[in-house]
N, C-alpha and C. Protein backbone atom coordinates (compact mmCIF):
# COMPACT_ATOMS: atom_id res chain seq x y z
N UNK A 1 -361.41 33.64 60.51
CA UNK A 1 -360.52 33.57 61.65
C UNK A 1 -359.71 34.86 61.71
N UNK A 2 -359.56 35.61 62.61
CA UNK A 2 -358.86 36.78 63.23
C UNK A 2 -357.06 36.35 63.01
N UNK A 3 -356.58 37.57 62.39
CA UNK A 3 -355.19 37.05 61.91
C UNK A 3 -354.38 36.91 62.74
N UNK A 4 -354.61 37.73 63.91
CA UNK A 4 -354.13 37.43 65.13
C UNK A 4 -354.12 35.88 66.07
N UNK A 5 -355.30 35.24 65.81
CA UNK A 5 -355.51 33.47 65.96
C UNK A 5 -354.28 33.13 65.35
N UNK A 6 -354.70 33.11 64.03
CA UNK A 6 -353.84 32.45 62.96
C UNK A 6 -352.28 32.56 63.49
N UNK A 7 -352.11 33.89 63.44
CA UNK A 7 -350.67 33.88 63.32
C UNK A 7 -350.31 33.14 64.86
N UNK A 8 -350.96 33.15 66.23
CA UNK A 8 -350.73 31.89 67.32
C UNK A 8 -350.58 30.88 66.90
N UNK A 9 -351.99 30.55 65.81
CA UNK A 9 -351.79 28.62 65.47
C UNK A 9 -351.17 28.13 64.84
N UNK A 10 -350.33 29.22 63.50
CA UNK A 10 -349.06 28.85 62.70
C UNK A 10 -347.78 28.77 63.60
N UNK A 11 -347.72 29.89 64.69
CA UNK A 11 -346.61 29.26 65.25
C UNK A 11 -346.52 28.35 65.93
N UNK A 12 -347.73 28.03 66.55
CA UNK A 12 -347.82 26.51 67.52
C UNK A 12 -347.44 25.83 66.63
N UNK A 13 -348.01 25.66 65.71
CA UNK A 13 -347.96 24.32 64.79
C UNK A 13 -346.54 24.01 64.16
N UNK A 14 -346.60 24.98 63.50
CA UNK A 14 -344.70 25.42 63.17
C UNK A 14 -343.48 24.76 64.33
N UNK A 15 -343.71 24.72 65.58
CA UNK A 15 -343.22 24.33 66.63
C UNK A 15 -342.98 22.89 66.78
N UNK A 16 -344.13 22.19 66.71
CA UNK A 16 -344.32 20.83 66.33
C UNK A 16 -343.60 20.13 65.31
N UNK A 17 -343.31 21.42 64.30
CA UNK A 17 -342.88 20.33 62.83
C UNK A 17 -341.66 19.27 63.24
N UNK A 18 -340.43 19.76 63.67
CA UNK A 18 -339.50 18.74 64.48
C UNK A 18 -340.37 17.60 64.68
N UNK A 19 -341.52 17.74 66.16
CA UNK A 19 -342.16 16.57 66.14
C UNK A 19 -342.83 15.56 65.38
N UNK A 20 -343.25 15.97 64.66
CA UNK A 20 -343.57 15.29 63.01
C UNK A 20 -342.64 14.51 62.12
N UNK A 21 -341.60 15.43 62.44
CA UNK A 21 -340.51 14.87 61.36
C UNK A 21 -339.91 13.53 62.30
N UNK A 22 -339.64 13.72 63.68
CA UNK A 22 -339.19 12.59 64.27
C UNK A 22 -340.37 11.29 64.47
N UNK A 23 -341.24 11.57 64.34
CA UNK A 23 -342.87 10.86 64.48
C UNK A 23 -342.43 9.66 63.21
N UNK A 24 -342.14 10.82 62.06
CA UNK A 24 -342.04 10.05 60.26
C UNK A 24 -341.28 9.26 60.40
N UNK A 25 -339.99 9.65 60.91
CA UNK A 25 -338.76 8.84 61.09
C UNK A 25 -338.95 7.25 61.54
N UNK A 26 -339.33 7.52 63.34
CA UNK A 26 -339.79 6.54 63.72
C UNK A 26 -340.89 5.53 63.15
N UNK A 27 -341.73 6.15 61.97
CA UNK A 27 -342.94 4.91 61.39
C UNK A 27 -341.82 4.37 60.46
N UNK A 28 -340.78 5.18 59.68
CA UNK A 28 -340.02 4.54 58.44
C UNK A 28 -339.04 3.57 58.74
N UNK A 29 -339.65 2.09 57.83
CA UNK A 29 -339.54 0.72 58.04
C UNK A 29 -337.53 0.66 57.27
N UNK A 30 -337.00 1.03 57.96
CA UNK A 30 -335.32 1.07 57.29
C UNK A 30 -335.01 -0.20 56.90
N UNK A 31 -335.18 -1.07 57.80
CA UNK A 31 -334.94 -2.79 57.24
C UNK A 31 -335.89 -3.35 55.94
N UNK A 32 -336.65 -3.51 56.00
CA UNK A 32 -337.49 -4.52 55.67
C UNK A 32 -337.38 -3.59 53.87
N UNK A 33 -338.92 -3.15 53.93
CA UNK A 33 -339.78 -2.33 53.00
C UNK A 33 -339.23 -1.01 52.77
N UNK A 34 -338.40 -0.48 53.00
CA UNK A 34 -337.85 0.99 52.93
C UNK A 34 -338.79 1.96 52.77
N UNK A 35 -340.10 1.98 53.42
CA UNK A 35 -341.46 2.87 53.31
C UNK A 35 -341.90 3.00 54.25
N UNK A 36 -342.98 3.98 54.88
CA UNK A 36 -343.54 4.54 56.18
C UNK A 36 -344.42 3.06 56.35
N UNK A 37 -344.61 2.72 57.33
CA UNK A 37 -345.48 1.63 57.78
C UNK A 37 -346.81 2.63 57.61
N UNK A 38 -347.07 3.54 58.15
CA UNK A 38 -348.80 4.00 57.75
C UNK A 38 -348.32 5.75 57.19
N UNK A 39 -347.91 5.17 55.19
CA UNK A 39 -347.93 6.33 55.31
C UNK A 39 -348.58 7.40 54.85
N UNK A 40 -350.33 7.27 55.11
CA UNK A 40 -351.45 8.00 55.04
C UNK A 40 -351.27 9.50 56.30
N UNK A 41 -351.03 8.74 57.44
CA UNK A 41 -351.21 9.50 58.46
C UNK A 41 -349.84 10.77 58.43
N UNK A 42 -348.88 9.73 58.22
CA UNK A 42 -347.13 10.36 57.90
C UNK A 42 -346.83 11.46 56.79
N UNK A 43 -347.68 11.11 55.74
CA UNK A 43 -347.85 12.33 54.65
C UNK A 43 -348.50 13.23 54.98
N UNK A 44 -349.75 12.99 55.52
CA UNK A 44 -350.22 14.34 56.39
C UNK A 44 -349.56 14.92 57.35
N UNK A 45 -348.71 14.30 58.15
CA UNK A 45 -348.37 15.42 58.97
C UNK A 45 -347.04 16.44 58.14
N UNK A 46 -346.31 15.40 56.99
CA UNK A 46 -345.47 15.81 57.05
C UNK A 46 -345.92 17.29 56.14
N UNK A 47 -347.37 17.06 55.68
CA UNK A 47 -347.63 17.92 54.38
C UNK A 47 -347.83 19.04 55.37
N UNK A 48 -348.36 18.71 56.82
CA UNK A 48 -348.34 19.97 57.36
C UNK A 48 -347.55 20.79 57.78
N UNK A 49 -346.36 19.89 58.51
CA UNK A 49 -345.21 20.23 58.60
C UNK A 49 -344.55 21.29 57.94
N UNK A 50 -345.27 20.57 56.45
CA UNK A 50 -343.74 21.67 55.39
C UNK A 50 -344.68 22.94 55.08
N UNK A 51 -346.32 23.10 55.46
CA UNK A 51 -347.29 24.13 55.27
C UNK A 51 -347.07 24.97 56.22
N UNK A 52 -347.15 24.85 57.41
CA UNK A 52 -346.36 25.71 58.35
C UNK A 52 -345.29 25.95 58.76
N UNK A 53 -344.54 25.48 58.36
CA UNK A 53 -342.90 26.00 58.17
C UNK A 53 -343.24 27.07 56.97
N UNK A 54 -343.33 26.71 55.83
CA UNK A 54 -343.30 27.49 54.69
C UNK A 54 -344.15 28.78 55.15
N UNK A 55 -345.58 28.55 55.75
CA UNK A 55 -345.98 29.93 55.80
C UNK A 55 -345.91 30.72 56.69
N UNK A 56 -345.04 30.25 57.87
CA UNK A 56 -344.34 30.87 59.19
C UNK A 56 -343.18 31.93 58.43
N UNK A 57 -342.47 31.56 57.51
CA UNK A 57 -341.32 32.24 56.79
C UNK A 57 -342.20 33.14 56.09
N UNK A 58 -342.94 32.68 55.51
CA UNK A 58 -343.81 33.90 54.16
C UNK A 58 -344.73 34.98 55.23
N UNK A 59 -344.67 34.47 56.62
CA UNK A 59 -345.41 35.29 57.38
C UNK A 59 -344.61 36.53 58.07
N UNK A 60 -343.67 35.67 58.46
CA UNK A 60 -342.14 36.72 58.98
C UNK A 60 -341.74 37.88 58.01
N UNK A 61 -341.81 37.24 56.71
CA UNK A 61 -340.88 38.23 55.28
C UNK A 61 -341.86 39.47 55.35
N UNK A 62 -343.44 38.78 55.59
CA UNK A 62 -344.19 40.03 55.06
C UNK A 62 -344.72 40.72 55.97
N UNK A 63 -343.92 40.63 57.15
CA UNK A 63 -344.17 41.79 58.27
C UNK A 63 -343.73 42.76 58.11
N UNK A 64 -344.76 43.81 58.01
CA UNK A 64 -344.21 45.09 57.87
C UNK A 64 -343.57 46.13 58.73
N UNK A 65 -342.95 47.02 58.48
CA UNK A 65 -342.22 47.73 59.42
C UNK A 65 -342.95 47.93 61.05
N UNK A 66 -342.44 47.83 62.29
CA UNK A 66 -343.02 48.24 63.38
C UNK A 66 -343.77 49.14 63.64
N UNK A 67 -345.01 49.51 64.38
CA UNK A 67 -345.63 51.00 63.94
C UNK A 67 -345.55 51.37 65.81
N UNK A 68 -344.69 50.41 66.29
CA UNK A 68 -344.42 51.31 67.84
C UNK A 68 -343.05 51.47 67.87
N UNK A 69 -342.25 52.62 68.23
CA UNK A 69 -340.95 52.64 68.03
C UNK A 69 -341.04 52.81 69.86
N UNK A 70 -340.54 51.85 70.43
CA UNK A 70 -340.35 51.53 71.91
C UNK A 70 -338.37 51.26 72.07
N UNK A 71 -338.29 51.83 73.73
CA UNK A 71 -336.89 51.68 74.29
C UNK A 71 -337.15 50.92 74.94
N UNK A 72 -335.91 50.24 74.81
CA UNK A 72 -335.62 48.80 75.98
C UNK A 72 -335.21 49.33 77.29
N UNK A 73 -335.95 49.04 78.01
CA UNK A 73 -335.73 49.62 79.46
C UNK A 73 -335.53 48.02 80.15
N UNK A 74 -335.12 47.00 79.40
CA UNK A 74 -334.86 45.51 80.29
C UNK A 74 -335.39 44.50 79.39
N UNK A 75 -334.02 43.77 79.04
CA UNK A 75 -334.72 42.80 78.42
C UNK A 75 -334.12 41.30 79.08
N UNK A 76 -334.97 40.25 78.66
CA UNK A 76 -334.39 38.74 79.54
C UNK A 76 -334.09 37.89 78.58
N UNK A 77 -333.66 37.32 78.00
CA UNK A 77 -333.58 35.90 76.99
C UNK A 77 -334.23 34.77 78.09
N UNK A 78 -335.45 33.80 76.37
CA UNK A 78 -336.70 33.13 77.13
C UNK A 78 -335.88 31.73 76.69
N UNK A 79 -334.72 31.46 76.51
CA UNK A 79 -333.94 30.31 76.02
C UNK A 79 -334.58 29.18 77.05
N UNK A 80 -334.60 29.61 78.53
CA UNK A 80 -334.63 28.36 79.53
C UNK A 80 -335.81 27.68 79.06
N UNK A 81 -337.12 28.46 78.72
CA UNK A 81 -338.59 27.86 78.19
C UNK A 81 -337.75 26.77 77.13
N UNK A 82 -337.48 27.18 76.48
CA UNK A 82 -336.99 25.83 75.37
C UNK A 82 -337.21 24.50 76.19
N UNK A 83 -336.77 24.36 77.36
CA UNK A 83 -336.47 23.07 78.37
C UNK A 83 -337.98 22.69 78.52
N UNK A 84 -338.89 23.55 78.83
CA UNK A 84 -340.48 23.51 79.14
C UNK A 84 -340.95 22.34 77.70
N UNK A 85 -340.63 22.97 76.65
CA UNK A 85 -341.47 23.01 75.52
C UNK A 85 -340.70 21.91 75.05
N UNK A 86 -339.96 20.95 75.50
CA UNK A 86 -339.46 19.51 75.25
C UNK A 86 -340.22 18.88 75.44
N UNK A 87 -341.24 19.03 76.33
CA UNK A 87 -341.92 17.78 77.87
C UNK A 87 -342.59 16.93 76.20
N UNK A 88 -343.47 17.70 75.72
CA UNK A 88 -344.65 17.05 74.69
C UNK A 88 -343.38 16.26 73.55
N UNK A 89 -342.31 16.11 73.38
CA UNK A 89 -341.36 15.52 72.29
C UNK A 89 -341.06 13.97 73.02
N UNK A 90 -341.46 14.02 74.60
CA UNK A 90 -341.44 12.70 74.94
C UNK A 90 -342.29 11.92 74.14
N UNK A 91 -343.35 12.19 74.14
CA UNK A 91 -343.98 11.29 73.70
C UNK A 91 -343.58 10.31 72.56
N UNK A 92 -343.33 11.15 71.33
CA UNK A 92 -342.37 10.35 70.72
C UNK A 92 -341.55 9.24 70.50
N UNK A 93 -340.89 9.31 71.67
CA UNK A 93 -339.74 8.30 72.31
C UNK A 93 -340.38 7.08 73.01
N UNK A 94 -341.92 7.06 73.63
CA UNK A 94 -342.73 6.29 74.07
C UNK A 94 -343.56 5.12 73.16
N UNK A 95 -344.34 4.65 73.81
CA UNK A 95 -344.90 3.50 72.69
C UNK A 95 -345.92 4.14 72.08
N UNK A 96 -345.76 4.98 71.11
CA UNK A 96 -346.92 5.81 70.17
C UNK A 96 -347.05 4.89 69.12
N UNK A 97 -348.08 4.70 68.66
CA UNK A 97 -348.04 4.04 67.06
C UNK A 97 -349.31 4.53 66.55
N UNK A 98 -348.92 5.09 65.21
CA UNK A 98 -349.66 5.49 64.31
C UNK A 98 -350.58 4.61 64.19
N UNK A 99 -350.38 3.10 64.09
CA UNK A 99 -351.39 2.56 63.33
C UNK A 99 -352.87 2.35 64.62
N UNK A 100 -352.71 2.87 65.80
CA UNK A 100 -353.81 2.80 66.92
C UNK A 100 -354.47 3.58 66.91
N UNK A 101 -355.46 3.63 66.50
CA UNK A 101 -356.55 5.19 66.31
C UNK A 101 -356.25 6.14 67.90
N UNK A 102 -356.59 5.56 68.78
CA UNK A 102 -356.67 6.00 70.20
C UNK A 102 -355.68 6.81 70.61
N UNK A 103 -354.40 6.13 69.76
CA UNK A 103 -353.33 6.91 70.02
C UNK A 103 -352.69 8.18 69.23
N UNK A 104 -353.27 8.05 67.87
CA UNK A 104 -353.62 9.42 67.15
C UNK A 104 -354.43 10.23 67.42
N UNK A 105 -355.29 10.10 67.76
CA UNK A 105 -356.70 10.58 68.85
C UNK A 105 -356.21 11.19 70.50
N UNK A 106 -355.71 10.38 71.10
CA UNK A 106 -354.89 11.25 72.40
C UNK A 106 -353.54 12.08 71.69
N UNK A 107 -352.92 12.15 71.13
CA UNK A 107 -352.10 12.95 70.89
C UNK A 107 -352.59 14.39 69.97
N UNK A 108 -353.68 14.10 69.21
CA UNK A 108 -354.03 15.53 68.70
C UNK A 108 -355.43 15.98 69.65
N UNK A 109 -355.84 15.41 70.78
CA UNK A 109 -356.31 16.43 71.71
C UNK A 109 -355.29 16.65 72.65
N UNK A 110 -354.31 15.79 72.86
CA UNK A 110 -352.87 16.31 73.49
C UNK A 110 -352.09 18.05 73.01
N UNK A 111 -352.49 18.18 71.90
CA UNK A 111 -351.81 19.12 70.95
C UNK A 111 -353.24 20.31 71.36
N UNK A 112 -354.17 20.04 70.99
CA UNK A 112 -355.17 20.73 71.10
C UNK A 112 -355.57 21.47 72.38
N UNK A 113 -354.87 20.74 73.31
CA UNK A 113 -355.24 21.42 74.53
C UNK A 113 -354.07 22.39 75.01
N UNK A 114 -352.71 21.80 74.58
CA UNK A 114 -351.45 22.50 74.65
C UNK A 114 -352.20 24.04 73.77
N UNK A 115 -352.52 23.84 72.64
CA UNK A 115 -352.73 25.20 72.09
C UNK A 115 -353.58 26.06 72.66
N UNK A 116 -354.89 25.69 72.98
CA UNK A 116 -355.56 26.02 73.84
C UNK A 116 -355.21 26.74 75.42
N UNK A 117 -354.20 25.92 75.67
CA UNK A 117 -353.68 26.84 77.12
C UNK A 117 -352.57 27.54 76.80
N UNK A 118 -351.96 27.66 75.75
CA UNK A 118 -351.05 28.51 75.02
C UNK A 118 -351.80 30.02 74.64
N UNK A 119 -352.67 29.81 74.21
CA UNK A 119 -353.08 31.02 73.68
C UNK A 119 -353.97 31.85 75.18
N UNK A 120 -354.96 30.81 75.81
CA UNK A 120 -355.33 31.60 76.58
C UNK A 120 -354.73 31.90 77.89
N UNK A 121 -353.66 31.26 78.35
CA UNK A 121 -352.77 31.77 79.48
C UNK A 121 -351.82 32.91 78.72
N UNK A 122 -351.89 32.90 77.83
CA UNK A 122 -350.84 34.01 76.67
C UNK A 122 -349.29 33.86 77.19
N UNK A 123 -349.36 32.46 77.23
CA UNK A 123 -347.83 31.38 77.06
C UNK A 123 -347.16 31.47 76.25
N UNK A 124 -345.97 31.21 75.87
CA UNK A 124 -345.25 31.20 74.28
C UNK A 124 -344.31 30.16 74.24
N UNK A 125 -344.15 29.20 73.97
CA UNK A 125 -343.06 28.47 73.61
C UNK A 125 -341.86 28.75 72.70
N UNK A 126 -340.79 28.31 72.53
CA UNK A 126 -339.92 29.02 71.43
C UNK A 126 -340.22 28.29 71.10
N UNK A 127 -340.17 28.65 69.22
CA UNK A 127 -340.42 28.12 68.28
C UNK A 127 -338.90 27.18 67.75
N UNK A 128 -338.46 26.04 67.99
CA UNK A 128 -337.34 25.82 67.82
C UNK A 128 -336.82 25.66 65.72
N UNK A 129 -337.87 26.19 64.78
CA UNK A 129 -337.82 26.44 63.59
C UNK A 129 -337.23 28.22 63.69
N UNK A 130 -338.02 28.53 64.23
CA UNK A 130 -337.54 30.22 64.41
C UNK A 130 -336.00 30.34 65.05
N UNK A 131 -335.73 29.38 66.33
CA UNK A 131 -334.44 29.49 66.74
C UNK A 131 -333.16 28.93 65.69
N UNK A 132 -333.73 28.21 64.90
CA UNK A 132 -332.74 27.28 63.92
C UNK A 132 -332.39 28.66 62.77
N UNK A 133 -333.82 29.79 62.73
CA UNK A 133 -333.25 30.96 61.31
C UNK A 133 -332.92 31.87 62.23
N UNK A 134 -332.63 32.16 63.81
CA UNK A 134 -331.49 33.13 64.23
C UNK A 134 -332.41 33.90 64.89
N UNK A 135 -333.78 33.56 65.26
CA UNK A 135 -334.79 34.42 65.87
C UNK A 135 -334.81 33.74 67.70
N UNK A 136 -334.66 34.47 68.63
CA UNK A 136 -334.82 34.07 69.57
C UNK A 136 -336.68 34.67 70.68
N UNK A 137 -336.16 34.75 71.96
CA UNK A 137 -337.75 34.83 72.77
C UNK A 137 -337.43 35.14 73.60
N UNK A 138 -337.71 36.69 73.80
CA UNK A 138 -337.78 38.05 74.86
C UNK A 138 -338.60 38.04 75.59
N UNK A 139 -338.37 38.67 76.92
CA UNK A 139 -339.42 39.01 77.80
C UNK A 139 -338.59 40.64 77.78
N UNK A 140 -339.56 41.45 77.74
CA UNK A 140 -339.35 42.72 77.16
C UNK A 140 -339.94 43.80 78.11
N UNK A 141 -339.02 44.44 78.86
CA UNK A 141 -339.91 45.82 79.73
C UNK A 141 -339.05 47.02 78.53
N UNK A 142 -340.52 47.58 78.00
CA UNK A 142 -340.05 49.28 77.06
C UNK A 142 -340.79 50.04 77.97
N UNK A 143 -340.17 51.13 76.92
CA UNK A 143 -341.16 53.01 77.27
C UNK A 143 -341.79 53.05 75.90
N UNK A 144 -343.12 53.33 75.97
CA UNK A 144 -343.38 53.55 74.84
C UNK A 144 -344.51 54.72 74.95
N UNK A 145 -344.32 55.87 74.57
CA UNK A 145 -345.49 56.54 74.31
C UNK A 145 -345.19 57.60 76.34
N UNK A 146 -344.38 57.16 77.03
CA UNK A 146 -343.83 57.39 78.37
C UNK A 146 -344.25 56.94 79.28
N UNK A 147 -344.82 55.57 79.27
CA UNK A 147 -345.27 54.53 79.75
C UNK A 147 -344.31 53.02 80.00
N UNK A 148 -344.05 53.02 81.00
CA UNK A 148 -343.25 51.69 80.81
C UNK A 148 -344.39 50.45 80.70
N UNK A 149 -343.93 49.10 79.76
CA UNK A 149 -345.12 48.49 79.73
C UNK A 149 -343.79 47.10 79.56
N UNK A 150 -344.43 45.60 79.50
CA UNK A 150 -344.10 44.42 79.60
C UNK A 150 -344.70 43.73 78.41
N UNK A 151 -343.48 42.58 77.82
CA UNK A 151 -344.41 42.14 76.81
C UNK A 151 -343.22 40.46 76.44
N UNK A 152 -343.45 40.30 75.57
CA UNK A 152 -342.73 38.82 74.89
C UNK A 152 -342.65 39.24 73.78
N UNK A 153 -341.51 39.08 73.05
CA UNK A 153 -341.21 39.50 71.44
C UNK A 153 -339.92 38.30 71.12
N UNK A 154 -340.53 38.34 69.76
CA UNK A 154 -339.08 37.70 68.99
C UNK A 154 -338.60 38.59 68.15
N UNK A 155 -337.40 38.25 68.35
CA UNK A 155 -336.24 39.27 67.66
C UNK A 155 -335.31 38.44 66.83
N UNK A 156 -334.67 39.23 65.61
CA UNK A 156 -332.80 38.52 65.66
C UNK A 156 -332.26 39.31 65.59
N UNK A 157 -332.54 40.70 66.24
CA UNK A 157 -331.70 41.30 66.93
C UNK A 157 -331.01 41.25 68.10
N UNK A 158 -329.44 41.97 68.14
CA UNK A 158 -329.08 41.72 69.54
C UNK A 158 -329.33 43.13 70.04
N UNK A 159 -330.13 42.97 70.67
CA UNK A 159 -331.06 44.25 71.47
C UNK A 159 -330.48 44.26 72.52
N UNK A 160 -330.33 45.84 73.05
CA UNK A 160 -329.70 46.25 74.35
C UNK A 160 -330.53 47.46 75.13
N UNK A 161 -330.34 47.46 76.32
CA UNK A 161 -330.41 48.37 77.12
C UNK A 161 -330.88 49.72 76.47
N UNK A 162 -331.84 50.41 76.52
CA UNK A 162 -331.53 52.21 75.95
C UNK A 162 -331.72 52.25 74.70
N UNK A 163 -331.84 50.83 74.06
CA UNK A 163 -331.80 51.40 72.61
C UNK A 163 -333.31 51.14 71.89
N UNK A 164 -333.64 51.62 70.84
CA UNK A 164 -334.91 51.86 70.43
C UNK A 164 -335.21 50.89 69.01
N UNK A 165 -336.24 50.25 69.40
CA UNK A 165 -336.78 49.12 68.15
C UNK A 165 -337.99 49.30 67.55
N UNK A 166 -338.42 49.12 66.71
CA UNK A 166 -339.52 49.02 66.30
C UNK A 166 -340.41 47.73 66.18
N UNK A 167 -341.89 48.04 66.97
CA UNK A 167 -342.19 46.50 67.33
C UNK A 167 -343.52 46.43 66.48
N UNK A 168 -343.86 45.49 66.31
CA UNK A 168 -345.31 44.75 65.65
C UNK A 168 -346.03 43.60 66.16
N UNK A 169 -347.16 43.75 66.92
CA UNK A 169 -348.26 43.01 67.33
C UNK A 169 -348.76 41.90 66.48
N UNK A 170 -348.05 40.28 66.96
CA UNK A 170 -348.33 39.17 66.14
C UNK A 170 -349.73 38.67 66.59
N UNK A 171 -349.76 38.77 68.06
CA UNK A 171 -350.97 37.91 69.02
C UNK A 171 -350.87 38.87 69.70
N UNK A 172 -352.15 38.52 70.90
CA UNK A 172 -352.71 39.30 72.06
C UNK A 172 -351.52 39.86 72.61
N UNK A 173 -350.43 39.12 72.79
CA UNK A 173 -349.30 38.89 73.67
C UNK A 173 -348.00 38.46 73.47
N UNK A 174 -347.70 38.64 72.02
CA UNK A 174 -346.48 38.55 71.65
C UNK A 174 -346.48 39.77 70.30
N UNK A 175 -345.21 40.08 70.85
CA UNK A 175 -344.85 40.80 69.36
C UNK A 175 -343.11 40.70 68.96
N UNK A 176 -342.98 41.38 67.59
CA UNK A 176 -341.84 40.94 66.49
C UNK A 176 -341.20 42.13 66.21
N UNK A 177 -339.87 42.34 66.63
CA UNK A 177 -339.00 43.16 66.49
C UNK A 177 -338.69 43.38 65.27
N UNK A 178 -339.19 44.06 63.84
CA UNK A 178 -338.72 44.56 62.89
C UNK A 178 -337.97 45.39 62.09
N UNK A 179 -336.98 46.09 63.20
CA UNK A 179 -335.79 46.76 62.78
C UNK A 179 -335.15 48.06 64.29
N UNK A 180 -333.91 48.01 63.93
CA UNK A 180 -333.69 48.84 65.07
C UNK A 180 -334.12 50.48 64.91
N UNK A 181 -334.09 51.17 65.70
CA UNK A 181 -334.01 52.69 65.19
C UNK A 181 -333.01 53.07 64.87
N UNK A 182 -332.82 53.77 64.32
CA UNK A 182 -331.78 54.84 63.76
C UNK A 182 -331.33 56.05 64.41
């Protein structure tokens, strides 16, 4: 798999973990049995959960310095998308139950197709794990090279007008602000 995939499907997935964790919540029997009603399905997600969280961070740390040093000629904060990228957390709140195959089955081609039109419309959701460690979601017009060009980046920088960053290519269509210039 092209690391460029990868690093899309860790953050999709990474995105989800919230959803997982509220998924667990909702199977865990608080009255009765103090245990997940099915928790085969619940350990898996949660094992995934904590696999892409963990290697979303080990993926961030080991980004290396930017190799485009680009000026901000306009940047937007992508905060409002956050509101978009709720719709799929309904489900949740609905009559889902783990223990219905059909309904584990529509929800991970539910997921599957979200990723799928994520990557090939070159969509981005915020990652609300990334927003929780101080990283937000740019829509980004630079100069780079004396070209003005358009793009989507996450940063935790507070980036301005005129000033010069150094960027790194995660996906087709997003990239990661790794330090300001000097």
């Amino acid at each position: 798999m092209k690391p460029k995939i990868f690093t899309a499907i860790l953050l999709f997935i990474s995105a989800y973990a919230p959803l997982f964790v509220i998924l667990a919540i909702k199977d865990f029997d608080f009255d009765c049995s103090k245990a997940f009603n099915h928790s085969v399905p619940i350990l898996i997600l949660l094992g995934v959960t904590a696999i892409s969280v963990t290697l979303l961070f080990y993926a961030i740390k080991s980004i290396k310095r930017g190799n485009m040093p680009v000026k901000v000629k306009s940047i937007k904060n992508r905060a409002i998308d956050l509101i978009n990228y709720t719709i799929p957390y309904i489900v949740s709140f609905f009559g889902f139950d783990l223990s219905k195959t059909a309904d584990v089955f529509s929800l991970v081609i539910f997921l599957l197709l979200m990723l799928l039109m994520t990557i090939k419309s070159k969509s981005v959701f915020m990652n609300p794990i990334l927003l929780l460690a101080g990283y937000s979601l740019y829509d980004l017009e630079y100069e780079f090279d004396g070209k003005i060009n358009s793009t989507i980046i996450i940063s935790n920088h507070d980036m301005r007008n005129g000033e010069t960053y150094y960027i790194r290519s995660l996906t087709r269509f997003l990239y990661f602000v790794t330090e300001k210039a000097l």
